[in-house]
Protein backbone atom coordinates (compact mmCIF):
# COMPACT_ATOMS: atom_id res chain seq x y z
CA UNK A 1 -1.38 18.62 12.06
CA UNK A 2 1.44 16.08 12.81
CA UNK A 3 -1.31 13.66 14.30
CA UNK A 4 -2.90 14.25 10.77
CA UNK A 5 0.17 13.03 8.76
CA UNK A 6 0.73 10.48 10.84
CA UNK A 7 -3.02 8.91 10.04
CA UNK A 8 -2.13 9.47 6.29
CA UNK A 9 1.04 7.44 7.01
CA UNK A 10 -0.95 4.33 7.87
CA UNK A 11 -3.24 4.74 5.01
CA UNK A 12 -0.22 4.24 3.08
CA UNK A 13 1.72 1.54 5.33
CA UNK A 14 0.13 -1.15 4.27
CA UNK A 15 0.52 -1.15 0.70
CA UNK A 16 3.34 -2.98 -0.79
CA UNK A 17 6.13 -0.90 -2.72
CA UNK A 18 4.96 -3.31 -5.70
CA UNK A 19 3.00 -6.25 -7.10
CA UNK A 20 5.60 -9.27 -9.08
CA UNK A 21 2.62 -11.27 -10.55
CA UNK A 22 -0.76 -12.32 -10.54
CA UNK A 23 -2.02 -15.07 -11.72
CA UNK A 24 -5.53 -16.61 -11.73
CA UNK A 25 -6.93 -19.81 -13.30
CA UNK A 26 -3.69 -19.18 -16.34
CA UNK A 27 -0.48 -17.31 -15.19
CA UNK A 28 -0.57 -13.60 -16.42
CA UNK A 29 2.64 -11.77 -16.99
CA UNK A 30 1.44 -8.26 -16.35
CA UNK A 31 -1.70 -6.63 -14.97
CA UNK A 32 -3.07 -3.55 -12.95
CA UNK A 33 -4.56 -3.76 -9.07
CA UNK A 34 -6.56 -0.45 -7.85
CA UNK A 35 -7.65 -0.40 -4.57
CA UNK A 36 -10.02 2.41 -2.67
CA UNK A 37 -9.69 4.05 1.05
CA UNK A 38 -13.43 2.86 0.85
CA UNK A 39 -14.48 3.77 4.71
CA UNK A 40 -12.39 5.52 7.65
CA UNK A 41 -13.49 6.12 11.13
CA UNK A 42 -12.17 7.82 14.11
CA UNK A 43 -13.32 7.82 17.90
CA UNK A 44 -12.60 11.12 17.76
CA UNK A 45 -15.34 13.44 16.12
CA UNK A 46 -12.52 16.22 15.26
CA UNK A 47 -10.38 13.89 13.74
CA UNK A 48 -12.86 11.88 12.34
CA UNK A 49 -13.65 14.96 10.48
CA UNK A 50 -9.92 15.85 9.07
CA UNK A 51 -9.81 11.93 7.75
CA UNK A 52 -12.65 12.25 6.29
CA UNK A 53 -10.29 13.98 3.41
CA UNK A 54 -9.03 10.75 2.75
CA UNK A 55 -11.93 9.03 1.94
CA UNK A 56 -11.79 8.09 -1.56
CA UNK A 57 -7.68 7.78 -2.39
CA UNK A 58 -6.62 4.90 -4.04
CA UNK A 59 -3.69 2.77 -4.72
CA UNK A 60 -3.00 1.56 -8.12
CA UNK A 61 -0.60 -1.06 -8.94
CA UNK A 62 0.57 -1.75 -12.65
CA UNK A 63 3.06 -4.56 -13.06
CA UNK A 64 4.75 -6.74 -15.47
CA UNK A 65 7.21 -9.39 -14.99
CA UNK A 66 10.07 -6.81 -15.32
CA UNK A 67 8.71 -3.47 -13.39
CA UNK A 68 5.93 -2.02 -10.86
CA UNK A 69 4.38 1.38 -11.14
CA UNK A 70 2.76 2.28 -7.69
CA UNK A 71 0.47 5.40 -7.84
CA UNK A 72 -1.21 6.36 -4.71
CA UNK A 73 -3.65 9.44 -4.67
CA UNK A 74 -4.69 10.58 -1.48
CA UNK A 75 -6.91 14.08 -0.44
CA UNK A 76 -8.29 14.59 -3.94
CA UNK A 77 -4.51 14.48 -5.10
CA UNK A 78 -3.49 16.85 -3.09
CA UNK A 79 -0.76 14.13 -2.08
CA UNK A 80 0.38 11.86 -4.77
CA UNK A 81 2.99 9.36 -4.40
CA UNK A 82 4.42 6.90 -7.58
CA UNK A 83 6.96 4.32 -6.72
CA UNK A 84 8.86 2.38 -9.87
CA UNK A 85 10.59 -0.69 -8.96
CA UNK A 86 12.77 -3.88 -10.01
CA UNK A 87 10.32 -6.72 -9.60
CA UNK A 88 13.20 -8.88 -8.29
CA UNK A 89 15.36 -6.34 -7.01
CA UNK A 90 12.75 -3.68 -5.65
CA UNK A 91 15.16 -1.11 -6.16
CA UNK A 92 13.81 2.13 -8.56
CA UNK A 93 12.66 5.39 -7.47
CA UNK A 94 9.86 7.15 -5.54
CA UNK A 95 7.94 10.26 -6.03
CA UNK A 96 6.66 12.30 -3.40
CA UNK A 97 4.03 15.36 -4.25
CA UNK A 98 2.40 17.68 -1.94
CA UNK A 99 0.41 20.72 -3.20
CA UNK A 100 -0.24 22.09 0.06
CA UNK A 101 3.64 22.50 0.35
CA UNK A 102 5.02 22.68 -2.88
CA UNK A 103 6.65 20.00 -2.39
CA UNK A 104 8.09 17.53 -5.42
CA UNK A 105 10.75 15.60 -4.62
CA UNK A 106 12.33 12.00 -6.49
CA UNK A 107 14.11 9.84 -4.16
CA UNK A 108 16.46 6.76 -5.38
CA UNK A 109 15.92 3.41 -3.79
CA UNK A 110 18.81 1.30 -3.93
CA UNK A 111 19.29 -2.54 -3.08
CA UNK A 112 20.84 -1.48 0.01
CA UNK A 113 17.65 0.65 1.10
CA UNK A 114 15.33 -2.61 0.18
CA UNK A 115 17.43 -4.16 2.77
CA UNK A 116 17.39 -1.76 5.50
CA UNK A 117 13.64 -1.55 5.02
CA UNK A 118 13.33 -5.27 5.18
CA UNK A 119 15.47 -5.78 8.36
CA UNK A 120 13.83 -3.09 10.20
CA UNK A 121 10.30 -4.45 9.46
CA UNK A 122 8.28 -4.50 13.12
CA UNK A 123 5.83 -7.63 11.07
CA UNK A 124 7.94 -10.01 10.82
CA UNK A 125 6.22 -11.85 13.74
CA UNK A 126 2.40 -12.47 12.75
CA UNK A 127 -0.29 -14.62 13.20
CA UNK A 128 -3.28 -14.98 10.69
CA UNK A 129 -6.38 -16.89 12.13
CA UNK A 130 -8.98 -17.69 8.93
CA UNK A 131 -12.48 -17.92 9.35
CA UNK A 132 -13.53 -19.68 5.80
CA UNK A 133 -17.28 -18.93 7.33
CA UNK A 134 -16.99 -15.25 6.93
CA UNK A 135 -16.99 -14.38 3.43
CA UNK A 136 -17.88 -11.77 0.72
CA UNK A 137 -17.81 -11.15 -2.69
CA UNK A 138 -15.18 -8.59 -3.79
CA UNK A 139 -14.13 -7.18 -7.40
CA UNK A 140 -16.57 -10.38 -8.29
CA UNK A 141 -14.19 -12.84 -6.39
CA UNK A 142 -15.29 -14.64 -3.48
CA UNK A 143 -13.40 -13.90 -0.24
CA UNK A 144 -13.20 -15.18 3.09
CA UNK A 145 -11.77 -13.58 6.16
CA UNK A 146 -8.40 -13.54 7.63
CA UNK A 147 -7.25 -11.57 10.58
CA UNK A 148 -3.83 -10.60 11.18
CA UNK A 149 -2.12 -9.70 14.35
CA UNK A 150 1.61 -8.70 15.16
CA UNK A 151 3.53 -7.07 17.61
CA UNK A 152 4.79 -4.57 15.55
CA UNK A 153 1.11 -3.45 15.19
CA UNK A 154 1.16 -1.95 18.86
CA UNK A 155 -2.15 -3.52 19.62
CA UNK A 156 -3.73 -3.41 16.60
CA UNK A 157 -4.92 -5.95 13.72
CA UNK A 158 -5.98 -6.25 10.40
CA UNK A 159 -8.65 -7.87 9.09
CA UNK A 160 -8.48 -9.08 4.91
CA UNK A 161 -10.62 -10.63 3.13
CA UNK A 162 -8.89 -13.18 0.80
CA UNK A 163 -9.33 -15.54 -2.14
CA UNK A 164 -8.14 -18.49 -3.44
CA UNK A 165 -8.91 -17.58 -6.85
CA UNK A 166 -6.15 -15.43 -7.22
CA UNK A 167 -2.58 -16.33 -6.25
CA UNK A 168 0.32 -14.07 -6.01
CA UNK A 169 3.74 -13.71 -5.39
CA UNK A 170 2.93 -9.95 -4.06
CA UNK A 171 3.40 -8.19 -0.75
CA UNK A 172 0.19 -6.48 -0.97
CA UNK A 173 0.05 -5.68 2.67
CA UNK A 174 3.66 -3.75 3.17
CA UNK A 175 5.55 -6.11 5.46
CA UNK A 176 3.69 -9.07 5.45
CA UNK A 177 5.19 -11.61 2.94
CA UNK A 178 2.78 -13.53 0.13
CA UNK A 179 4.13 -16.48 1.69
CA UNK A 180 2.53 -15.80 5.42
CA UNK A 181 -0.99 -15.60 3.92
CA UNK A 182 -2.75 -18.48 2.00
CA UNK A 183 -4.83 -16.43 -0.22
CA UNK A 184 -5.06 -12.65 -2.15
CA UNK A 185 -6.10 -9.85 -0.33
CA UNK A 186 -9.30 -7.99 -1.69
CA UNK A 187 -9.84 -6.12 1.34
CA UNK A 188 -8.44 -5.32 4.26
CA UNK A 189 -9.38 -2.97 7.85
CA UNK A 190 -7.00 -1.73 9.92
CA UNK A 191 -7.67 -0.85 12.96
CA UNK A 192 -5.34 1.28 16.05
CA UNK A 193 -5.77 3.73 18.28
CA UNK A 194 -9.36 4.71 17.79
CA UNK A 195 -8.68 4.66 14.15
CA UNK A 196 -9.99 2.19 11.86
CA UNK A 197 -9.68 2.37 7.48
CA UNK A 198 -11.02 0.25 5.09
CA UNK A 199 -8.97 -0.78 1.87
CA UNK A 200 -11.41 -2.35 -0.52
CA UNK A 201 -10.02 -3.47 -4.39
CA UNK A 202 -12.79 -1.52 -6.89
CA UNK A 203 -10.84 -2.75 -10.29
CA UNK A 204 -8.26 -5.68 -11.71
CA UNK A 205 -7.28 -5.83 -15.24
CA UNK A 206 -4.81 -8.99 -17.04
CA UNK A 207 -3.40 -6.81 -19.26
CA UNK A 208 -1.64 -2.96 -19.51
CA UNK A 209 -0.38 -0.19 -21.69
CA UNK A 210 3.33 -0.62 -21.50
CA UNK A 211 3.41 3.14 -21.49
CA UNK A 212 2.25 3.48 -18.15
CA UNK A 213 5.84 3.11 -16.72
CA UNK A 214 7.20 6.07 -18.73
CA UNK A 215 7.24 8.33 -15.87
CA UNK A 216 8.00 12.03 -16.21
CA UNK A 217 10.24 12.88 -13.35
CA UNK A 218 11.06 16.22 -14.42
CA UNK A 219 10.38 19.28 -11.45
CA UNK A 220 11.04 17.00 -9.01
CA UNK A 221 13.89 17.46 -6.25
CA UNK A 222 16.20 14.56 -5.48
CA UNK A 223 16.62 13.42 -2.24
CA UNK A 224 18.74 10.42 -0.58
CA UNK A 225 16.43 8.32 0.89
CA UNK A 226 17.72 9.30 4.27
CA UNK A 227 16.90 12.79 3.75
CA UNK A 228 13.35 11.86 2.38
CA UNK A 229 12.84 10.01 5.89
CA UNK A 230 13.46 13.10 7.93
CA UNK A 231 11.62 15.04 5.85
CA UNK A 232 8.32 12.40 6.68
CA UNK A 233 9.47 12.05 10.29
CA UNK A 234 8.58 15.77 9.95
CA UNK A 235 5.46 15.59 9.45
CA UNK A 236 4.58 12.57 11.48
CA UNK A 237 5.97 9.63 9.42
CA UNK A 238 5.02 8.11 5.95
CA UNK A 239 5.78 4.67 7.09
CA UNK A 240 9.36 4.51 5.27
């Protein structure tokens, strides 16, 4: 079951605590991202089966040029996870639910976490090779691919599929900076260890209800963000 959690973990990984702005052909103060676990595979036919409970989560991003709501529902929400953050700072608050263990718990991110996470990030050190002959049509923008390789992915890559018709000042991909890719990611695969997921955006919108960041926080446990991380190394690591 730890394997399990651990495969959840990377279907979270890679998606940023937070979008700061989008802007296409006119800059656009606020907007919402939503992105689907579209396709995962595993070598293994036993754990191909378990992942195929993942199929189907998503990742929705709502942003302004003040705050980001990230809501991530994964196993038919049996897992949902919401993370409320600064856009400049970062810092805000994450919540972690898990039916299966009646589990609710709020954890505080400070400056000083944002930080830590930043300094210990194993991406730093990546190379993106773009093939502008490779492309697709995603969320009814044209993409081309990118592929992405790093250390810190143990062997690994990913593969996006990007646009210039879109720019952002975003870390979509968690750990890889806007600045080290030339265009939006759509799409992306990751693929390690036998395991390979596909990330595929299904919806953008320019505008939002400001009400979506009035988050209701009540039930929930509050944890340091130290004892959140032992909790998750617990069950195989969230990717915190």
């Amino acid at each position: 079951m730890n394997k399990f959690f651990s495969i959840v973990a990377i279907a979270t990984l890679f998606v940023s605590f937070g979008l700061t702005a989008l802007n296409a052909q006119t800059s656009l103060s606020e907007g919402m991202i939503k992105m689907e676990l579209t396709d995962i595979k595993s070598d293994d036919p036993a754990m191909g089966a378990q992942l195929g409970m993942m199929k189907g989560s998503t990742t929705t991003v709502y942003f302004d040029d003040k705050k980001s709501l990230t809501q991530m529902d994964m196993m038919g929400g049996m897992m949902e996870m919401s993370v409320m953050a600064d856009v400049k700072t970062k810092a805000g608050f994450l919540l972690f639910k898990m039916d299966m263990l009646g589990q609710k718990v709020k954890v505080n991110i400070t400056e000083e976490d944002v930080k830590t996470r930043e300094a210990d990030n194993a991406m730093s050190d990546i190379t993106v090779v773009y093939d502008e002959t490779d492309t697709k049509e995603v969320a009814g923008y044209k993409c081309y691919k990118a592929t992405i390789t790093s250390p810190g992915l143990q062997g690994g890559a990913i593969t996006a599929y990007i646009t210039d018709e879109i720019t952002a000042s975003a870390d979509i991909i968690q750990g890889i900076t806007a600045d080290k890719i030339k265009g939006f990611p759509l799409e992306y695969v990751m693929g390690a260890q036998g395991i390979s997921m596909v990330y595929t955006t299904v919806e953008i919108k320019t505008d939002i209800d400001k009400s979506v960041f009035e988050v209701n926080t009540d039930g929930y446990e509050e944890q340091t963000m130290e004892e959140f991380t032992k909790t998750m190394g617990a069950m195989g690591g969230m990717g915190f």
